[in-house]
Protein backbone atom coordinates (compact mmCIF):
# COMPACT_ATOMS: atom_id res chain seq x y z
CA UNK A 1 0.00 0.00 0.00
CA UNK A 2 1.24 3.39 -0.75
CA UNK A 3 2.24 5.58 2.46
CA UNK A 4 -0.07 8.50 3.53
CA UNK A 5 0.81 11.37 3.21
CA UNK A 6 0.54 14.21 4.91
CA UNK A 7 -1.24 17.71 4.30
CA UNK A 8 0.52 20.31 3.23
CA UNK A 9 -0.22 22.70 5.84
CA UNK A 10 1.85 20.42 8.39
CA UNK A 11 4.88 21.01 5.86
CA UNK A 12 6.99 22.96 8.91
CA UNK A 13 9.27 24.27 6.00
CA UNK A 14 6.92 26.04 3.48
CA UNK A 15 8.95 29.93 4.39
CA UNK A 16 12.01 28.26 2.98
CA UNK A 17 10.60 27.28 -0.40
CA UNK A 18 12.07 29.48 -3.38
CA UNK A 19 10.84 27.69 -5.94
CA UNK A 20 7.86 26.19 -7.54
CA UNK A 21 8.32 23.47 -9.81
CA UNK A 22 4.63 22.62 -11.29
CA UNK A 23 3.34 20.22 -13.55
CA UNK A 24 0.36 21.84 -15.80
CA UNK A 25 -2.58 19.44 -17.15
CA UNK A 26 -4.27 17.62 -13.67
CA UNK A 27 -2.23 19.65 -11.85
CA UNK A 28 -2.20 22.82 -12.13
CA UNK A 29 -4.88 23.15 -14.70
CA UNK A 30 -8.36 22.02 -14.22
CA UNK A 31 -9.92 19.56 -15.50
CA UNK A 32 -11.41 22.07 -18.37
CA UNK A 33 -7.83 23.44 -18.74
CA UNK A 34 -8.66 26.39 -17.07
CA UNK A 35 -5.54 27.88 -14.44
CA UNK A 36 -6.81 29.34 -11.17
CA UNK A 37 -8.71 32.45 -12.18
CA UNK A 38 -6.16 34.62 -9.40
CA UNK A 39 -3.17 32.79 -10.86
CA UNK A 40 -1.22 36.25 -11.92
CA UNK A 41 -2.21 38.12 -8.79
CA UNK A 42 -0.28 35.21 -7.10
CA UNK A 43 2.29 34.63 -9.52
CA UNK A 44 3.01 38.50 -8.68
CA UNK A 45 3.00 37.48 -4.96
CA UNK A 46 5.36 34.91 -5.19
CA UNK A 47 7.76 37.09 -7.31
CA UNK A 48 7.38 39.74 -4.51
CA UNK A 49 8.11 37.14 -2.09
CA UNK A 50 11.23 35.79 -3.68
CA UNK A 51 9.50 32.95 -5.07
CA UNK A 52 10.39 31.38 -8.71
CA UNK A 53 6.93 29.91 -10.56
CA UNK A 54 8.18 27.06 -13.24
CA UNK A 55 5.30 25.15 -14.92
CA UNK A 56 6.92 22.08 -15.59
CA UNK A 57 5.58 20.26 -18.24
CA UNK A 58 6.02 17.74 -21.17
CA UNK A 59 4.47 21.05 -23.47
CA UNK A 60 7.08 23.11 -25.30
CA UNK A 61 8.14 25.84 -24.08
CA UNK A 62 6.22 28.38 -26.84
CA UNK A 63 3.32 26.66 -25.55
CA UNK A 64 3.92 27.52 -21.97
CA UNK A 65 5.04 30.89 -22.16
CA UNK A 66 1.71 31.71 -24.02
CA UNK A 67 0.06 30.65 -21.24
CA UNK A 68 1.28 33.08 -18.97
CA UNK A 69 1.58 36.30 -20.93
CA UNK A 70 1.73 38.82 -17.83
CA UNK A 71 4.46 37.04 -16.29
CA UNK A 72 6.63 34.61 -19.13
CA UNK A 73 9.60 37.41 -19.12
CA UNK A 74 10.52 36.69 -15.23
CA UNK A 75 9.68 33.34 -14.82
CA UNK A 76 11.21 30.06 -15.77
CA UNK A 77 10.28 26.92 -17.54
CA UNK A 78 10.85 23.21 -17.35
CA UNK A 79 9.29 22.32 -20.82
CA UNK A 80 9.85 19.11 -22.53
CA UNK A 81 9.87 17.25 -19.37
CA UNK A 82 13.01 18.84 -18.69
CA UNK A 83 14.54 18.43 -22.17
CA UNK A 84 14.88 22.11 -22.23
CA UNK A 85 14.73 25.38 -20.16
CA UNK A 86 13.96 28.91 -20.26
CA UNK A 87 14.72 31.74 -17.78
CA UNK A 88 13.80 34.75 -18.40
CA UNK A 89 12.90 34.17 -22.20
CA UNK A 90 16.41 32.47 -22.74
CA UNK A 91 17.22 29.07 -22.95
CA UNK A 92 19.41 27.29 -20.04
CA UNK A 93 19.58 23.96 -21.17
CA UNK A 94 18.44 21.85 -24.41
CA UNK A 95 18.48 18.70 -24.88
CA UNK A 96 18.73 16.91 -28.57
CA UNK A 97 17.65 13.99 -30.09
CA UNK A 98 19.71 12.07 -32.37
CA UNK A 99 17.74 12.36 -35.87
CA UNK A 100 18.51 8.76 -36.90
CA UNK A 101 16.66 7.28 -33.25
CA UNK A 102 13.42 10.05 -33.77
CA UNK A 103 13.19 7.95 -37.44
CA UNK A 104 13.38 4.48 -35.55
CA UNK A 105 10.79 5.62 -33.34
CA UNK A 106 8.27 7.24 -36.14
CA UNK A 107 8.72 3.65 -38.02
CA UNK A 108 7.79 2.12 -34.80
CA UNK A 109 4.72 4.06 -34.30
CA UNK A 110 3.66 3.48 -37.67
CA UNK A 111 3.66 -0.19 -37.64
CA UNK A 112 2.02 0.16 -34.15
CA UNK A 113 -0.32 1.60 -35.75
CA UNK A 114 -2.77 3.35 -33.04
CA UNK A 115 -0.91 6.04 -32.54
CA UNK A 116 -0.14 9.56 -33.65
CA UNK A 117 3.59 10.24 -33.83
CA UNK A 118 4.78 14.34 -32.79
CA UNK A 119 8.17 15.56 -33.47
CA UNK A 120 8.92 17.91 -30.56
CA UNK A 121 11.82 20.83 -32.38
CA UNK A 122 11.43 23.10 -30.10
CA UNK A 123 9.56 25.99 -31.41
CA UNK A 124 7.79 23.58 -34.00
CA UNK A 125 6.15 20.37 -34.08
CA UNK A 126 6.20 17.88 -36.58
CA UNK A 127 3.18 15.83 -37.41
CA UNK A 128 2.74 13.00 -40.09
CA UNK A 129 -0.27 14.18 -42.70
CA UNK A 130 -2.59 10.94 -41.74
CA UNK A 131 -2.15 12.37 -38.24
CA UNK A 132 -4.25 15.82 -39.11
CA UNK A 133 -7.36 13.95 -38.51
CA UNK A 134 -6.40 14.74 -34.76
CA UNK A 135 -5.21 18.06 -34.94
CA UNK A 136 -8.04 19.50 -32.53
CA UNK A 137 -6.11 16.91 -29.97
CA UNK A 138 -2.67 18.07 -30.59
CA UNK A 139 -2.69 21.79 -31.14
CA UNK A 140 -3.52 21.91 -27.34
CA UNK A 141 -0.20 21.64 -26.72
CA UNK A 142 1.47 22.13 -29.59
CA UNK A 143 0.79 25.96 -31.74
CA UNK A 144 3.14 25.88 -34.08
CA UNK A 145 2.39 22.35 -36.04
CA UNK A 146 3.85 21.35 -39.74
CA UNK A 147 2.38 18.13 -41.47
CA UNK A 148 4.94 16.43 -43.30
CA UNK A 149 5.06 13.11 -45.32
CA UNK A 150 6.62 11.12 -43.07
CA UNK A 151 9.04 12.03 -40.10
CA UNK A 152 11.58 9.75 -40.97
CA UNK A 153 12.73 11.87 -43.90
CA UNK A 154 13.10 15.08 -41.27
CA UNK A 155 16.32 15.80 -40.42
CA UNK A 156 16.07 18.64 -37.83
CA UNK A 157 17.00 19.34 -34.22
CA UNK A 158 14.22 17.70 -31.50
CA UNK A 159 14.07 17.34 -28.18
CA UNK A 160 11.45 15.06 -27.80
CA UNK A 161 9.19 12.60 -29.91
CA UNK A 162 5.52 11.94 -28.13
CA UNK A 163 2.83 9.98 -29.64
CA UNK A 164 -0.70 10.95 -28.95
CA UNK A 165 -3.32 7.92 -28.20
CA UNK A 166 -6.87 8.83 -29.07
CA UNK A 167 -8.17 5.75 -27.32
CA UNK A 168 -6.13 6.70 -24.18
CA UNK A 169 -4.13 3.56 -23.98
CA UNK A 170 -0.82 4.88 -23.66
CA UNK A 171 0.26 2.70 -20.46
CA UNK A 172 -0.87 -0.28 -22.07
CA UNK A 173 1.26 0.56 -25.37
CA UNK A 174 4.29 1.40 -23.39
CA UNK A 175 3.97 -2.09 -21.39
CA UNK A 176 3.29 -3.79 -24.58
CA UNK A 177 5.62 -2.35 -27.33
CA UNK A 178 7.66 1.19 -26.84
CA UNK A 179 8.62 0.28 -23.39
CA UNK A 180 10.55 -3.25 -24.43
CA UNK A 181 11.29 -1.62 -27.68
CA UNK A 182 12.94 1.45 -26.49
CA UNK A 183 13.10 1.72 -22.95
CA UNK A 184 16.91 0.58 -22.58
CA UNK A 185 18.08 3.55 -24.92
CA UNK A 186 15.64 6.14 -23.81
CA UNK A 187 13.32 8.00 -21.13
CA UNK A 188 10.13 6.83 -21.92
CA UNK A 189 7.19 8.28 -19.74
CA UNK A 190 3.55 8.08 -19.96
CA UNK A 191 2.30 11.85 -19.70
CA UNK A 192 -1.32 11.08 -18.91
CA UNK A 193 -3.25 8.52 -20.88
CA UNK A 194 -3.08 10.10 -24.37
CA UNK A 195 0.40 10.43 -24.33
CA UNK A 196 3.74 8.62 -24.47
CA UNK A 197 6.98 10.70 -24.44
CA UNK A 198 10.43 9.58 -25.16
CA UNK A 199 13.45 11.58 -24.19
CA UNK A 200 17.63 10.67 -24.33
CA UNK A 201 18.46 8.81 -20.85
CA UNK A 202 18.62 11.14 -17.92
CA UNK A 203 15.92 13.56 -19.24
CA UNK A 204 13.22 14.19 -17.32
CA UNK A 205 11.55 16.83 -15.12
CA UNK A 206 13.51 16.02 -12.04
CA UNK A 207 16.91 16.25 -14.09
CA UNK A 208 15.22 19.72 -15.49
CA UNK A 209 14.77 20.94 -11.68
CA UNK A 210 18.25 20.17 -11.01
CA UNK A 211 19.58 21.74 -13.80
CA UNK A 212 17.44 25.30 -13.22
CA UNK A 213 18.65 25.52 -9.41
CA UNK A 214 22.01 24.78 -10.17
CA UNK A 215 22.17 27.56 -12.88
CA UNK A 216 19.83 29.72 -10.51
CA UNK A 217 22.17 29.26 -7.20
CA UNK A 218 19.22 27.46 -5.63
CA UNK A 219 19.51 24.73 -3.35
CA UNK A 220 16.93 21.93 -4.66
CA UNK A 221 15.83 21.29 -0.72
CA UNK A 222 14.30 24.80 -1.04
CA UNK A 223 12.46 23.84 -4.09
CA UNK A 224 8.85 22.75 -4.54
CA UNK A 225 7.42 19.89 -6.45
CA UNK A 226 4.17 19.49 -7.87
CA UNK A 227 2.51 16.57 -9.89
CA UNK A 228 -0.28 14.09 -10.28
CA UNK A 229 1.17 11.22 -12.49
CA UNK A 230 4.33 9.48 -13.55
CA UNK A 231 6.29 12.11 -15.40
CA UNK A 232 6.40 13.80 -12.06
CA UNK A 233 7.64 10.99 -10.17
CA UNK A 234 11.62 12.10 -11.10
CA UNK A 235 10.35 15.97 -10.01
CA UNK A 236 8.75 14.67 -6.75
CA UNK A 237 11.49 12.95 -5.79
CA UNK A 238 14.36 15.88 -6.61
CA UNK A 239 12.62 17.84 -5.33
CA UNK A 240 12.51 19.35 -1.12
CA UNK A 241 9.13 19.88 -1.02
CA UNK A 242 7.18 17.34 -2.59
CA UNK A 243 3.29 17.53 -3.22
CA UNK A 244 0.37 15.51 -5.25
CA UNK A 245 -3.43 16.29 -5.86
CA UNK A 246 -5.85 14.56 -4.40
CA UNK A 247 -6.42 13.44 -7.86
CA UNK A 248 -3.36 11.96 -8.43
CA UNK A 249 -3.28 7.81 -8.56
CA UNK A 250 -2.83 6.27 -5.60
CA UNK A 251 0.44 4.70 -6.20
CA UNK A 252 1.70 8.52 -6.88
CA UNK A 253 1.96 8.69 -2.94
CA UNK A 254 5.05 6.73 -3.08
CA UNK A 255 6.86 9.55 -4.77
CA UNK A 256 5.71 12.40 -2.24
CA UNK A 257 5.30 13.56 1.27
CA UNK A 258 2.63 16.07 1.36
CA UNK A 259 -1.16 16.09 -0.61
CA UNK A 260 -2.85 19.20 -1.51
CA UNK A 261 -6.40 19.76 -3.04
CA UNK A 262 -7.26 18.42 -6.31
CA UNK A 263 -6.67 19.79 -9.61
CA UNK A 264 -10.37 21.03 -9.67
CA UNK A 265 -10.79 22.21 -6.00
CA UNK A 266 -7.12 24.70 -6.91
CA UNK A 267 -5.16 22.67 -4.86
CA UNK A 268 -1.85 24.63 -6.37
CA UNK A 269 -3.52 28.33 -5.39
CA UNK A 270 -4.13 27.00 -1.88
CA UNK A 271 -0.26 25.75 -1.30
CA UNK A 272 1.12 28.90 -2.90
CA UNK A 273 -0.97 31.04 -0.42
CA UNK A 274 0.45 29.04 2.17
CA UNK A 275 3.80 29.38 1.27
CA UNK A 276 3.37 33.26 0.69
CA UNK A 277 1.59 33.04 4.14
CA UNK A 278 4.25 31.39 5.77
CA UNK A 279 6.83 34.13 3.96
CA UNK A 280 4.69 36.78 5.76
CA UNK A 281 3.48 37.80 2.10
């Protein structure tokens, strides 16, 4: 049985916290995508406080920044699922993909078969043609999309390859083919149950956390964690401070101490007022 954890308001260390490392969809979003409707008033609040804000996500990073207009110039971002960074609008760390495993891995979801293969390059994504049928799916998290012929003839500089599962079986397809396939050469993560992302070895949002505080002079006790599923488990566990949603599976509470509110009841709004409340702000 997973242990129980233990609300965050009995976290005795919330004033030291300097930064927030927070995963978006069933975390910090609801579950109609929406962000806390005060979310700039206490983004400002936790800037005032000394406070860094990262969404940390397996989005790119144009993606993210557009979601946080008022603020994307000060804050950072763990985007990629950690595969590349932004502070302050420039880039800390970026990760590449070697062009000739992205092709192995569009052939293999091809003869898969049930899923849509993405080509993460940063400010672009790539998308096979038979795979605009589910463009309404993918331009949620990707705004900049080209449709190509086939990704295997690209030869361009990615981060990350994701394939998007409209029948939301991505756990099963990882068990059953990407995870023997490719697991041994690469990260490969579930992010949610659409969604199966591979990175090089070592990538991941907890590597991304380490890499922003060591660039940021921030010791990773005094950072924050935030997550609901397994591409958070590396972040939970790097992290100081480490929180789930009430949402979050059950077998999540391995990978954290402290539970907040679900994504829907603002769990995230209610730790960052305590933190700001424990800074005196």
């Amino acid at each position: 049985m997973p242990s129980p954890l233990i609300d965050f308001t009995q976290d005795p260390e919330l004033g030291s916290i300097r930064l927030i490392a927070c995963d978006m969809d069933c975390t910090l979003l609801a579950d109609d995508k929406t962000q806390p409707e005060n979310m700039p008033e206490l983004i400002d609040r936790l800037h005032r406080a000394g406070v860094l804000f990262c969404p940390a996500s397996g989005r790119p990073g144009p993606t993210l920044q557009l979601m946080f207009p008022e603020h994307r110039h000060e804050m950072a971002f763990c985007a990629d699922n950690g595969a590349h960074i932004i502070y302050q609008d420039e880039p800390l760390y970026k990760e590449l993909l070697d062009p000739a495993v992205y092709r192995e891995i569009a052939a293999a979801t091809e003869a898969e078969g049930t899923g849509t293969a993405v080509l993460c390059a940063f400010d672009k994504a790539y998308v096979p043609e038979s795979g605009r049928v589910h463009h309404e799916a993918i331009e949620v998290y990707y705004k900049s999309i080209e449709y190509v012929d086939s990704i295997e003839d690209l030869d361009v500089e990615a981060n990350k390859f994701t394939i998007y599962f409209p029948e939301r079986n991505s756990r099963s397809r990882y068990e059953e083919t990407f995870g023997p396939a490719f697991g041994e050469r690469l990260d490969v993560a579930c992010a949610g149950e659409e969604w199966l992302d591979f990175m090089n070895k070592g990538v991941n949002k907890g590597a991304g956390l380490r890499h922003l505080c060591d660039r940021l002079g921030i010791d990773i006790a005094d950072a924050a964690a935030v997550g609901d599923t397994y591409n958070d488990i590396e972040m939970l566990e790097a992290a100081g401070h480490s929180f789930v949603v009430a949402n979050a599976a059950e077998h999540m509470h391995d990978h954290a101490r402290y539970l907040i509110p679900s994504n829907n009841d603002r769990g995230v709004a209610a730790l960052i007022e305590a933190i700001l409340a424990a800074k005196g702000y």
